[in-house]
PDB file of N, CA and C in Angstrom:
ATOM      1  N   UNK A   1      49.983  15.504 -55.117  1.00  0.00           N
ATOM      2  CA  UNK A   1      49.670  16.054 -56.424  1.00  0.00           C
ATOM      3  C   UNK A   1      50.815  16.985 -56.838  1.00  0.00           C
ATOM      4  N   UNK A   2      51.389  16.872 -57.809  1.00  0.00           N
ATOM      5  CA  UNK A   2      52.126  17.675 -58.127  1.00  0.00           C
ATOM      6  C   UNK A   2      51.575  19.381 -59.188  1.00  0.00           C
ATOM      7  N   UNK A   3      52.892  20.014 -58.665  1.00  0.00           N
ATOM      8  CA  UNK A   3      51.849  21.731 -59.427  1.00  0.00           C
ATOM      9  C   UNK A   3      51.527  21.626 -60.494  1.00  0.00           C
ATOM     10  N   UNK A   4      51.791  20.697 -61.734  1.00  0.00           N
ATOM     11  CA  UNK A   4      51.349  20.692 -62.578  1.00  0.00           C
ATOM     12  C   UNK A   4      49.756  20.527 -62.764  1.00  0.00           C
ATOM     13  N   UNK A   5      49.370  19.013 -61.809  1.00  0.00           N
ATOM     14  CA  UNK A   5      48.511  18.485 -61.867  1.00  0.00           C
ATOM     15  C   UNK A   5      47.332  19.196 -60.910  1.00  0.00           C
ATOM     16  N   UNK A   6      47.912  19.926 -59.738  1.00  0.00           N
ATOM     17  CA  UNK A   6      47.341  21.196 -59.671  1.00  0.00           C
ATOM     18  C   UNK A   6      46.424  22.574 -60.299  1.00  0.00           C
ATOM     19  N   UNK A   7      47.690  22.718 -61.542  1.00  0.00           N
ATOM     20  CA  UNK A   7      47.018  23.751 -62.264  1.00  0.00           C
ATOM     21  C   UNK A   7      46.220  22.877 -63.546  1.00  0.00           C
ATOM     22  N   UNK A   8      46.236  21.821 -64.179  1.00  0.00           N
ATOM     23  CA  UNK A   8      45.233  20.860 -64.719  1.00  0.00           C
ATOM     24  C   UNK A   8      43.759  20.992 -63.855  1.00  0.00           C
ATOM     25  N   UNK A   9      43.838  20.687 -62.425  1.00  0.00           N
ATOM     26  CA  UNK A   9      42.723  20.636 -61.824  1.00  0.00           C
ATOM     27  C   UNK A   9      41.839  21.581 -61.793  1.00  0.00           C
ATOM     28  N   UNK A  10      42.629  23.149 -61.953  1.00  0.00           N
ATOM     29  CA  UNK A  10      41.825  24.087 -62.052  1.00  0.00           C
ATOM     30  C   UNK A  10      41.646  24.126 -63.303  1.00  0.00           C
ATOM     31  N   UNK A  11      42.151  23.880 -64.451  1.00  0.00           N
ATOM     32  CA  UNK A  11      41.546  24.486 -65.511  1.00  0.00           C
ATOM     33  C   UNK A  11      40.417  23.545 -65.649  1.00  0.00           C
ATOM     34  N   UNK A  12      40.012  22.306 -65.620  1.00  0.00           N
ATOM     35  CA  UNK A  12      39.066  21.346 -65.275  1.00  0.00           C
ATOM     36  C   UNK A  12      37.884  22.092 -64.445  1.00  0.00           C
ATOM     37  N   UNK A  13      37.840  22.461 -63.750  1.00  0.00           N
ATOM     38  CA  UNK A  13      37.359  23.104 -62.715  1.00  0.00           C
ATOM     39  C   UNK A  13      36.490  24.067 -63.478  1.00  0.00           C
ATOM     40  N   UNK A  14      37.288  24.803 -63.871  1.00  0.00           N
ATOM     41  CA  UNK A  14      36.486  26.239 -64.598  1.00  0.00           C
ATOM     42  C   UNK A  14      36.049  25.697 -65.833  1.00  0.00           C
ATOM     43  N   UNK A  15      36.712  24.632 -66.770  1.00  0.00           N
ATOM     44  CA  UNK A  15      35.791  24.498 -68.071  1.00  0.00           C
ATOM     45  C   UNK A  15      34.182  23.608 -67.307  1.00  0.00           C
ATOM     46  N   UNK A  16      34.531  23.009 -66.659  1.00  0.00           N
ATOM     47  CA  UNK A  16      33.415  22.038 -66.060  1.00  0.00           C
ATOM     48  C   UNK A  16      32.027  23.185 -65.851  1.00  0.00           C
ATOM     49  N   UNK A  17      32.913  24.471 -64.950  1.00  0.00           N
ATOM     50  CA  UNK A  17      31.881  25.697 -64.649  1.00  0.00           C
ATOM     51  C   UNK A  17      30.997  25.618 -65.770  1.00  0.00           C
ATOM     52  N   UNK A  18      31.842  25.993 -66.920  1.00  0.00           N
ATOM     53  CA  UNK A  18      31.589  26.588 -68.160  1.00  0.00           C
ATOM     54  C   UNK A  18      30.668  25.417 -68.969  1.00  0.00           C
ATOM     55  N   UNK A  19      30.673  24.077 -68.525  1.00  0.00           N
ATOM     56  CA  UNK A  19      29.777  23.487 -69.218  1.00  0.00           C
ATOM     57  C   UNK A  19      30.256  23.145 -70.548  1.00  0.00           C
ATOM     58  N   UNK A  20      31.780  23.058 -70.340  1.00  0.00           N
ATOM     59  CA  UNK A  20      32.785  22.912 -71.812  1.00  0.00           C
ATOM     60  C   UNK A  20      33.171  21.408 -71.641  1.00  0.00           C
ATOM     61  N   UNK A  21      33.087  21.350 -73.319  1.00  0.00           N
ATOM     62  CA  UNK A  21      33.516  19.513 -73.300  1.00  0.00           C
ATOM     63  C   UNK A  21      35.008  19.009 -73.369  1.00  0.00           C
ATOM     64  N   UNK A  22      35.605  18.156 -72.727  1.00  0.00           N
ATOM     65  CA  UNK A  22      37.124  18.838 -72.783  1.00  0.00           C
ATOM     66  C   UNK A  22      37.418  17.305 -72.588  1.00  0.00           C
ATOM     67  N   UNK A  23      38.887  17.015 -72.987  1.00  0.00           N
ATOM     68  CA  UNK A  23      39.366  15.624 -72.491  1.00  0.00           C
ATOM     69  C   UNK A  23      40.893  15.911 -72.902  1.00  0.00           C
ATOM     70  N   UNK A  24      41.431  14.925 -71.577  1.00  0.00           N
ATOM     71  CA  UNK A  24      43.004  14.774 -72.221  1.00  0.00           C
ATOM     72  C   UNK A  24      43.748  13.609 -72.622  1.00  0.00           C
ATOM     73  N   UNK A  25      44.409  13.723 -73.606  1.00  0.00           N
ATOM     74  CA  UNK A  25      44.688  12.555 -74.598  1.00  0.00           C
ATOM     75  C   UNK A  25      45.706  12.127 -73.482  1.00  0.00           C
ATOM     76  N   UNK A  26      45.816  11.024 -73.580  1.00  0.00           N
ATOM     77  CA  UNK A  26      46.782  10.394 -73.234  1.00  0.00           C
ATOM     78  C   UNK A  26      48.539   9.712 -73.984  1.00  0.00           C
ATOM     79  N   UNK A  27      49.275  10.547 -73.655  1.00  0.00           N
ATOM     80  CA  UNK A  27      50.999  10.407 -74.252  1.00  0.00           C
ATOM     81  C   UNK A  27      51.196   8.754 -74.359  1.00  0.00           C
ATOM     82  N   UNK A  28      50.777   7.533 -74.944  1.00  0.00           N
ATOM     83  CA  UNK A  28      50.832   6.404 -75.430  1.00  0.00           C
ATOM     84  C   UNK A  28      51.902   6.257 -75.804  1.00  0.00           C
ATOM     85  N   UNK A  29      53.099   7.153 -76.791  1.00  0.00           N
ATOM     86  CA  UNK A  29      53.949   6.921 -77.573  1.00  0.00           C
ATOM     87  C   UNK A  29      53.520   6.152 -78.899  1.00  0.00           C
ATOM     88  N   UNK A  30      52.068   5.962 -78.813  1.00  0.00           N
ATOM     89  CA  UNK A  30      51.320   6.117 -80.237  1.00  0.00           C
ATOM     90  C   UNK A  30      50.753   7.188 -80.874  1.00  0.00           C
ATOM     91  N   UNK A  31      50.291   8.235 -80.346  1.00  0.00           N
ATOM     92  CA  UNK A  31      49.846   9.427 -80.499  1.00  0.00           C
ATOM     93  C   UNK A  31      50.909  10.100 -81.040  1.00  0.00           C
ATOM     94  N   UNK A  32      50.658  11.335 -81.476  1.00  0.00           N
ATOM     95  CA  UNK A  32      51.678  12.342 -82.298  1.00  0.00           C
ATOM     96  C   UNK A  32      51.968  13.409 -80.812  1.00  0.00           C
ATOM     97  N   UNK A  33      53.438  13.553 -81.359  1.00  0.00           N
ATOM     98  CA  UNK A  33      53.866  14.198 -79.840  1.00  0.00           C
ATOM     99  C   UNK A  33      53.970  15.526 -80.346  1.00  0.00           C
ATOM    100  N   UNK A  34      53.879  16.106 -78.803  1.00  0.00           N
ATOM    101  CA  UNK A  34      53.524  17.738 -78.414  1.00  0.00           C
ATOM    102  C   UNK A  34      51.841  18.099 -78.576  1.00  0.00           C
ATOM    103  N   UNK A  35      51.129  17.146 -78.448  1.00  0.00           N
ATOM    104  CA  UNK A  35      49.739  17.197 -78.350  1.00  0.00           C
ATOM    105  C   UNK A  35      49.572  18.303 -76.880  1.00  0.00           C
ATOM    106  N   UNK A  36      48.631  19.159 -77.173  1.00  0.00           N
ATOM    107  CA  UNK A  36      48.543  20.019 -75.548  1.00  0.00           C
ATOM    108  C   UNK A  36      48.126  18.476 -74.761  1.00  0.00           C
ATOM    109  N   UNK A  37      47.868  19.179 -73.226  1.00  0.00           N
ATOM    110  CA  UNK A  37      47.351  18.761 -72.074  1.00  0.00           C
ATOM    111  C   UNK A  37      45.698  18.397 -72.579  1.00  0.00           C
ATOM    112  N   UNK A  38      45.085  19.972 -72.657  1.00  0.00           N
ATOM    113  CA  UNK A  38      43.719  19.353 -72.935  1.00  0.00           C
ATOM    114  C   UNK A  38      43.032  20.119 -73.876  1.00  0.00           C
ATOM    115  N   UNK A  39      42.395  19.093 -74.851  1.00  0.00           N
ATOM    116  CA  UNK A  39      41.481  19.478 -76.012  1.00  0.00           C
ATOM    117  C   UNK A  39      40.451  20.093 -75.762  1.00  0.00           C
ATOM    118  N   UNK A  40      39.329  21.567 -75.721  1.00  0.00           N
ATOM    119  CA  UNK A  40      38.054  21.631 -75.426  1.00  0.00           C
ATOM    120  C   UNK A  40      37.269  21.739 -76.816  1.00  0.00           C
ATOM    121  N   UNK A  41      36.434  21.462 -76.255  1.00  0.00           N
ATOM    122  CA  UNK A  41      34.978  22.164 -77.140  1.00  0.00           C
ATOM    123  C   UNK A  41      34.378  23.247 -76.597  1.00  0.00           C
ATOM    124  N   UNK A  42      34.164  24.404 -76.499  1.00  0.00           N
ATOM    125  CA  UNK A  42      32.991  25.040 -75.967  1.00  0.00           C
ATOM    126  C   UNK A  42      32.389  26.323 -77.115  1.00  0.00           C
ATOM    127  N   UNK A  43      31.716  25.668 -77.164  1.00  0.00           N
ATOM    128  CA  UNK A  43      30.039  26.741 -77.568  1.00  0.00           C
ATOM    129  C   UNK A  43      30.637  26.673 -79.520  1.00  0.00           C
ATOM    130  N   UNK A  44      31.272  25.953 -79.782  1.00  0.00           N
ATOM    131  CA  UNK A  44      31.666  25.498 -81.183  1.00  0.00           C
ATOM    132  C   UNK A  44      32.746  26.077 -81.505  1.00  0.00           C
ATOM    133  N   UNK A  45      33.729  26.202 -80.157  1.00  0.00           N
ATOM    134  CA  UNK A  45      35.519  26.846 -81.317  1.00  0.00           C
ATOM    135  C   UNK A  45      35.840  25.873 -79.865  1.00  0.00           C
ATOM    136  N   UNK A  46      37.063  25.417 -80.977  1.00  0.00           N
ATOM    137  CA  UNK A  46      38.230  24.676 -80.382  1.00  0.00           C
ATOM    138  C   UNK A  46      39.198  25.580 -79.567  1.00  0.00           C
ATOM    139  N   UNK A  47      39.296  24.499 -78.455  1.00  0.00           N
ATOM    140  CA  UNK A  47      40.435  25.374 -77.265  1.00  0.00           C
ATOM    141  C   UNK A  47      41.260  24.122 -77.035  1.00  0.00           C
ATOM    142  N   UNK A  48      43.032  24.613 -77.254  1.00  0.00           N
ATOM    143  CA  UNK A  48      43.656  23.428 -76.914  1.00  0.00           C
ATOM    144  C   UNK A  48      44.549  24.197 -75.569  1.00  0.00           C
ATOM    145  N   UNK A  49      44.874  23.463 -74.496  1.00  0.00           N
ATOM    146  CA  UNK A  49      45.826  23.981 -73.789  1.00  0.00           C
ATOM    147  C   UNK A  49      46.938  23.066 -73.084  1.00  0.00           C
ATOM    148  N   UNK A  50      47.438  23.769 -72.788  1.00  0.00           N
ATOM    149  CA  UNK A  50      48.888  23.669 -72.211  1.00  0.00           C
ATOM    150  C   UNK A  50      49.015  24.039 -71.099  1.00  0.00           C
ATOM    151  N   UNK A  51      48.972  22.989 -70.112  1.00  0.00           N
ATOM    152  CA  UNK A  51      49.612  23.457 -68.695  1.00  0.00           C
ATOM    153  C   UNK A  51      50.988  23.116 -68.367  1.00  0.00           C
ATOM    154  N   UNK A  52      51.009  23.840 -67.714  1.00  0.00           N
ATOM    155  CA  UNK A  52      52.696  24.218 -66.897  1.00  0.00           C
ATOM    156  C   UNK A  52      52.459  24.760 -65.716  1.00  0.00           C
ATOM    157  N   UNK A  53      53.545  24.323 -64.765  1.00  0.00           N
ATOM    158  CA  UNK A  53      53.495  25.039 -63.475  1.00  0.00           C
ATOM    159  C   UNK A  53      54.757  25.876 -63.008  1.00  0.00           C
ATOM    160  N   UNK A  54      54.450  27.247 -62.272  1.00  0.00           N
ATOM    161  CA  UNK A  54      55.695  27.767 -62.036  1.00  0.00           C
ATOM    162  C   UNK A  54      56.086  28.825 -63.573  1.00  0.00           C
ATOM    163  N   UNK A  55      57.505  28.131 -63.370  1.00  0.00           N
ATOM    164  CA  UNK A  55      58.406  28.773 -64.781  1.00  0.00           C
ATOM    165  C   UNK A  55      58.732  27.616 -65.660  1.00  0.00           C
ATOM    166  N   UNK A  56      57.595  26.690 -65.371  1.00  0.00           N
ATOM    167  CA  UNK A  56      58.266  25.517 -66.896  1.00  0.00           C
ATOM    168  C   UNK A  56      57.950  26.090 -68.018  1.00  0.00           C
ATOM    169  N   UNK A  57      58.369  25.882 -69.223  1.00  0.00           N
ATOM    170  CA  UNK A  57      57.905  25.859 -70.495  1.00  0.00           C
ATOM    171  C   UNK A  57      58.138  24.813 -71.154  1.00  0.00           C
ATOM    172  N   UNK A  58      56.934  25.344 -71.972  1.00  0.00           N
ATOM    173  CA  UNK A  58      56.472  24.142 -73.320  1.00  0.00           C
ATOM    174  C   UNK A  58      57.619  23.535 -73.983  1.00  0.00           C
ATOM    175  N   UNK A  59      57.828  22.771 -74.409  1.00  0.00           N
ATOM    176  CA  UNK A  59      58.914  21.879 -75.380  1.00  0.00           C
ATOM    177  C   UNK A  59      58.665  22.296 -76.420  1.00  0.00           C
ATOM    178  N   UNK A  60      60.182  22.586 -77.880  1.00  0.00           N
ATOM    179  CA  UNK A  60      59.943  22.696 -78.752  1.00  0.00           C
ATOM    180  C   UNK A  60      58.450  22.095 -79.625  1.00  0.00           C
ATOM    181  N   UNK A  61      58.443  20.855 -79.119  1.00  0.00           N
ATOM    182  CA  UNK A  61      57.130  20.451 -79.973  1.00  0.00           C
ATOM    183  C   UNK A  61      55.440  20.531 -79.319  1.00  0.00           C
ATOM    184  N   UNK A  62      55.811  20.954 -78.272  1.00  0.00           N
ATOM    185  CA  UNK A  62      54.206  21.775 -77.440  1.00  0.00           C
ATOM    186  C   UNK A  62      54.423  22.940 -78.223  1.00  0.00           C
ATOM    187  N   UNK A  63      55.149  23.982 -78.465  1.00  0.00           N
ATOM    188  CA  UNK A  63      54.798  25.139 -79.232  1.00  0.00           C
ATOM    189  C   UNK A  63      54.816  24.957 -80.941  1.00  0.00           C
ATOM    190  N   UNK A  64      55.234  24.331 -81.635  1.00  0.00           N
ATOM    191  CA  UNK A  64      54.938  23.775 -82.960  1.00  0.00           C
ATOM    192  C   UNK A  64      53.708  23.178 -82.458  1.00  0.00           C
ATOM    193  N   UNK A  65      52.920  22.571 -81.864  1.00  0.00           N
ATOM    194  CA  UNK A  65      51.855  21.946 -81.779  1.00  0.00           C
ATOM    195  C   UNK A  65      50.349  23.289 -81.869  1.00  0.00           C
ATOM    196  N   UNK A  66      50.878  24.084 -80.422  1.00  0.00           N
ATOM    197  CA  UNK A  66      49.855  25.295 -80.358  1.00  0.00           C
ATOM    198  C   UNK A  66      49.802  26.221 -81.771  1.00  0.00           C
ATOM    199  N   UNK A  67      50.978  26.519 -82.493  1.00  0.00           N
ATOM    200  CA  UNK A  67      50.997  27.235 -83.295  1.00  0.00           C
ATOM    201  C   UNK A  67      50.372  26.466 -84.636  1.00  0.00           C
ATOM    202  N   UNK A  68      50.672  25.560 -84.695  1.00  0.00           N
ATOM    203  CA  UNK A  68      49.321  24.948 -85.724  1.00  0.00           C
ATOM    204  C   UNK A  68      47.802  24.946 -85.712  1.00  0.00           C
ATOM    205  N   UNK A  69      47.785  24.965 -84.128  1.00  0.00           N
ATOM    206  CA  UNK A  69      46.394  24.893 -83.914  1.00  0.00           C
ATOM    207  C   UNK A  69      45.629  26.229 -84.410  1.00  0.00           C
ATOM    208  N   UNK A  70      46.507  27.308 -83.475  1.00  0.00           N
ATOM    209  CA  UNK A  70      46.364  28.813 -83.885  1.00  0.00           C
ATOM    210  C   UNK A  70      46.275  28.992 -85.371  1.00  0.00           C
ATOM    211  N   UNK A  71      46.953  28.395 -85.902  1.00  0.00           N
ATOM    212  CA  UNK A  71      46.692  28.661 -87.720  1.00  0.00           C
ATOM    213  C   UNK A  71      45.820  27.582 -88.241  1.00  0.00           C
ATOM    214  N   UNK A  72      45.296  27.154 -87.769  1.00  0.00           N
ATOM    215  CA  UNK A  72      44.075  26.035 -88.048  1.00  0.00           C
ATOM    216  C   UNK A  72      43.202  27.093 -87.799  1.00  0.00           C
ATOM    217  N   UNK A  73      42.848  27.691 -87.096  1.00  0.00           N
ATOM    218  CA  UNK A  73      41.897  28.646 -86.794  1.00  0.00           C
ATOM    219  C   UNK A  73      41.106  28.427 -85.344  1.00  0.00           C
ATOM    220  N   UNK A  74      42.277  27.401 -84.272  1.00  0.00           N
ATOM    221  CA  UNK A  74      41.542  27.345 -82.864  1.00  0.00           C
ATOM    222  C   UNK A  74      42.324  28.368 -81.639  1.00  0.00           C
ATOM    223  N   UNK A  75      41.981  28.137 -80.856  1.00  0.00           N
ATOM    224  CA  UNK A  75      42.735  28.987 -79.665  1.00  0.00           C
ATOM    225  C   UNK A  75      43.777  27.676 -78.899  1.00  0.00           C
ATOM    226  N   UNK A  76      44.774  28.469 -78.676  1.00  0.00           N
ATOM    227  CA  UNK A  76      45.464  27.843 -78.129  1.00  0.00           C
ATOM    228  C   UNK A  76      46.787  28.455 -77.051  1.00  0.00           C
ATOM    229  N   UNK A  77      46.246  28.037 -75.719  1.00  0.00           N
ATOM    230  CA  UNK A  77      46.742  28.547 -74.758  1.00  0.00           C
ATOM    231  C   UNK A  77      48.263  27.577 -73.891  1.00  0.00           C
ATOM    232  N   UNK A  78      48.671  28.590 -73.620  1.00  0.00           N
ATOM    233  CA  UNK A  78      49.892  27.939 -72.145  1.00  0.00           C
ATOM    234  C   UNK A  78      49.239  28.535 -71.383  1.00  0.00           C
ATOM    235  N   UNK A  79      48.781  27.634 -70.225  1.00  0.00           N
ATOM    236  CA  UNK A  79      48.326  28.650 -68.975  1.00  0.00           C
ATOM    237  C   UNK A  79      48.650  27.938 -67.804  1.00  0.00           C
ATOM    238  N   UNK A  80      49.254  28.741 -66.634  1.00  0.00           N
ATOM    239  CA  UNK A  80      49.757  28.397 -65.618  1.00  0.00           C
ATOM    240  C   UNK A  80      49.061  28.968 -64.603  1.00  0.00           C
ATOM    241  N   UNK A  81      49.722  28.789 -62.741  1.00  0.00           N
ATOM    242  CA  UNK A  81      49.225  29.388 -62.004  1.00  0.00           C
ATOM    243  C   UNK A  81      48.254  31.231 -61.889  1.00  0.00           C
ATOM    244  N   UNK A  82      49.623  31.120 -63.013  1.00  0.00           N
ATOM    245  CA  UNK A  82      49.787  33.218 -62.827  1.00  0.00           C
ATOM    246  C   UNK A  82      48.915  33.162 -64.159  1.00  0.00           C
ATOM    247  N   UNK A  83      48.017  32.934 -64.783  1.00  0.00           N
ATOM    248  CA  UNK A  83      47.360  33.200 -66.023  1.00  0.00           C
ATOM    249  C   UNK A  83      46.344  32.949 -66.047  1.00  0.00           C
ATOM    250  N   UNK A  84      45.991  31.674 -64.869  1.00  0.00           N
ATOM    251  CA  UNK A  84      44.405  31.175 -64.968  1.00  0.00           C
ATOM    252  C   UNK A  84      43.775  31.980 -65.547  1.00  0.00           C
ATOM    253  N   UNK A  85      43.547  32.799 -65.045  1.00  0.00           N
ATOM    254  CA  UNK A  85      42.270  34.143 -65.269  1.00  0.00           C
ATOM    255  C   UNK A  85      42.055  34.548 -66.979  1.00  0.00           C
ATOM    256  N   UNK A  86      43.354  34.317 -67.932  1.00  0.00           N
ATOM    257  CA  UNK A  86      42.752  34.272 -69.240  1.00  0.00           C
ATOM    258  C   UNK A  86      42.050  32.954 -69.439  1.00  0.00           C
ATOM    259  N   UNK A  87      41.951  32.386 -69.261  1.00  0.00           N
ATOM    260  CA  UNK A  87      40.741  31.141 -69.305  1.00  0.00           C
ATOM    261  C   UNK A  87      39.645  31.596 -69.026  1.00  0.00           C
ATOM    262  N   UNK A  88      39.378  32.063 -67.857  1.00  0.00           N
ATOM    263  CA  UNK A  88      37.698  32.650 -67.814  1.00  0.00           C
ATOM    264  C   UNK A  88      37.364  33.897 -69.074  1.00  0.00           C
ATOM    265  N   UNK A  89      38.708  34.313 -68.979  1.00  0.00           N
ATOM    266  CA  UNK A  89      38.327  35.588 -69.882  1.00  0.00           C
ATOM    267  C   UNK A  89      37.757  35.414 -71.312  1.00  0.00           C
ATOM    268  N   UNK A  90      38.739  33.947 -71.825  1.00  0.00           N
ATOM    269  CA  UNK A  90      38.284  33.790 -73.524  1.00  0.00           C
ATOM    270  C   UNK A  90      37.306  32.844 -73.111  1.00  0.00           C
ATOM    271  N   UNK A  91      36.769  32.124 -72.131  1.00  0.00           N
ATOM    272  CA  UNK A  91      35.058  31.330 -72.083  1.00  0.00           C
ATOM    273  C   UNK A  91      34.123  32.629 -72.126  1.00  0.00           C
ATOM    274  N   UNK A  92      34.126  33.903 -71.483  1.00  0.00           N
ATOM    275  CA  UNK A  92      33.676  34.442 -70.994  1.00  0.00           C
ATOM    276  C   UNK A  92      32.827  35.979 -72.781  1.00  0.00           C
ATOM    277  N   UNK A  93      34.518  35.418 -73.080  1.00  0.00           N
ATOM    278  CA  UNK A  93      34.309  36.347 -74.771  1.00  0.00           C
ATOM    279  C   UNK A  93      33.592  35.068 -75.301  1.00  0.00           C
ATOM    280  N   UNK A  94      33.838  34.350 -75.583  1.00  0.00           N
ATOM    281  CA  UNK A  94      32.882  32.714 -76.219  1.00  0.00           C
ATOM    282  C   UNK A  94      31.740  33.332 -76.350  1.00  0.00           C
ATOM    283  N   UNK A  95      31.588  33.057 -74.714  1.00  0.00           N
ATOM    284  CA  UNK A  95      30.050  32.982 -74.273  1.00  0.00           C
ATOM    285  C   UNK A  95      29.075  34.230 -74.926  1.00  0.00           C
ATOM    286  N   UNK A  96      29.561  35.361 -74.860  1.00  0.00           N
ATOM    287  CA  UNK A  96      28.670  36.739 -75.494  1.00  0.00           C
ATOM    288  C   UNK A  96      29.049  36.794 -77.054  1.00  0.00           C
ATOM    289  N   UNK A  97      30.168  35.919 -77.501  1.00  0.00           N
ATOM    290  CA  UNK A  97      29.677  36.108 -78.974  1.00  0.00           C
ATOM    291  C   UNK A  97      30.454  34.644 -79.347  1.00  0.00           C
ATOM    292  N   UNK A  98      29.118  33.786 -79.287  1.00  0.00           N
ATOM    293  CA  UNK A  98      29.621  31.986 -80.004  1.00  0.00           C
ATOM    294  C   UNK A  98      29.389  31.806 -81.401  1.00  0.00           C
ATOM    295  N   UNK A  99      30.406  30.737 -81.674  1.00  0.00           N
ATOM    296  CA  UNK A  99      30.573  30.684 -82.889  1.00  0.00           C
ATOM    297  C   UNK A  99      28.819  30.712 -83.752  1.00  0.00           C
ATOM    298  N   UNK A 100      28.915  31.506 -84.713  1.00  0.00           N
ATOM    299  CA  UNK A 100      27.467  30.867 -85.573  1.00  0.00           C
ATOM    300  C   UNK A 100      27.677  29.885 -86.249  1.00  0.00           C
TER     301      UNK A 100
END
């Protein structure tokens, strides 16, 4: 497994906890590129993210991608080994105040 697919597994892991609906598109070269890793649903606001492992970063068009999302009005994360823990944190804000 590589660290990427590593830190995928955990964020899987914890939305699964969370009872969040989540899927990842698959890079076809039909799809529109810089799509994150994985789309969620939970408790009615959109979460898109971005994994990376280590010190990679996002590609010009992974961050044009998140920053649309963010101005769409969803959340949208890079999260790696060293960050997991904001993932529980914004399920965790969700959870005590979900969308009405």
């Amino acid at each position: 497994m590589t660290p990427e697919a590593a830190v995928k597994k955990q964020i899987r892991k914890i939305l699964d906890d969370y009872g969040a609906w989540h899927c990842m598109p698959m890079g076809t070269g039909y799809g529109r590129s810089g799509v994150p890793d994985l789309l969620v649903c939970y408790l009615g606001n959109f979460i898109a993210i971005e994994a990376k492992a280590g010190d990679n970063k996002p590609t010009a068009l992974q961050v044009r991608e998140l920053e649309r999302i963010k101005k769409a009005g969803g959340y949208a994360l890079l999260v790696n080994e060293s960050n997991i823990d904001y993932l529980r944190q914004l399920l965790e804000k969700i959870r005590e105040c979900p969308q009405s």
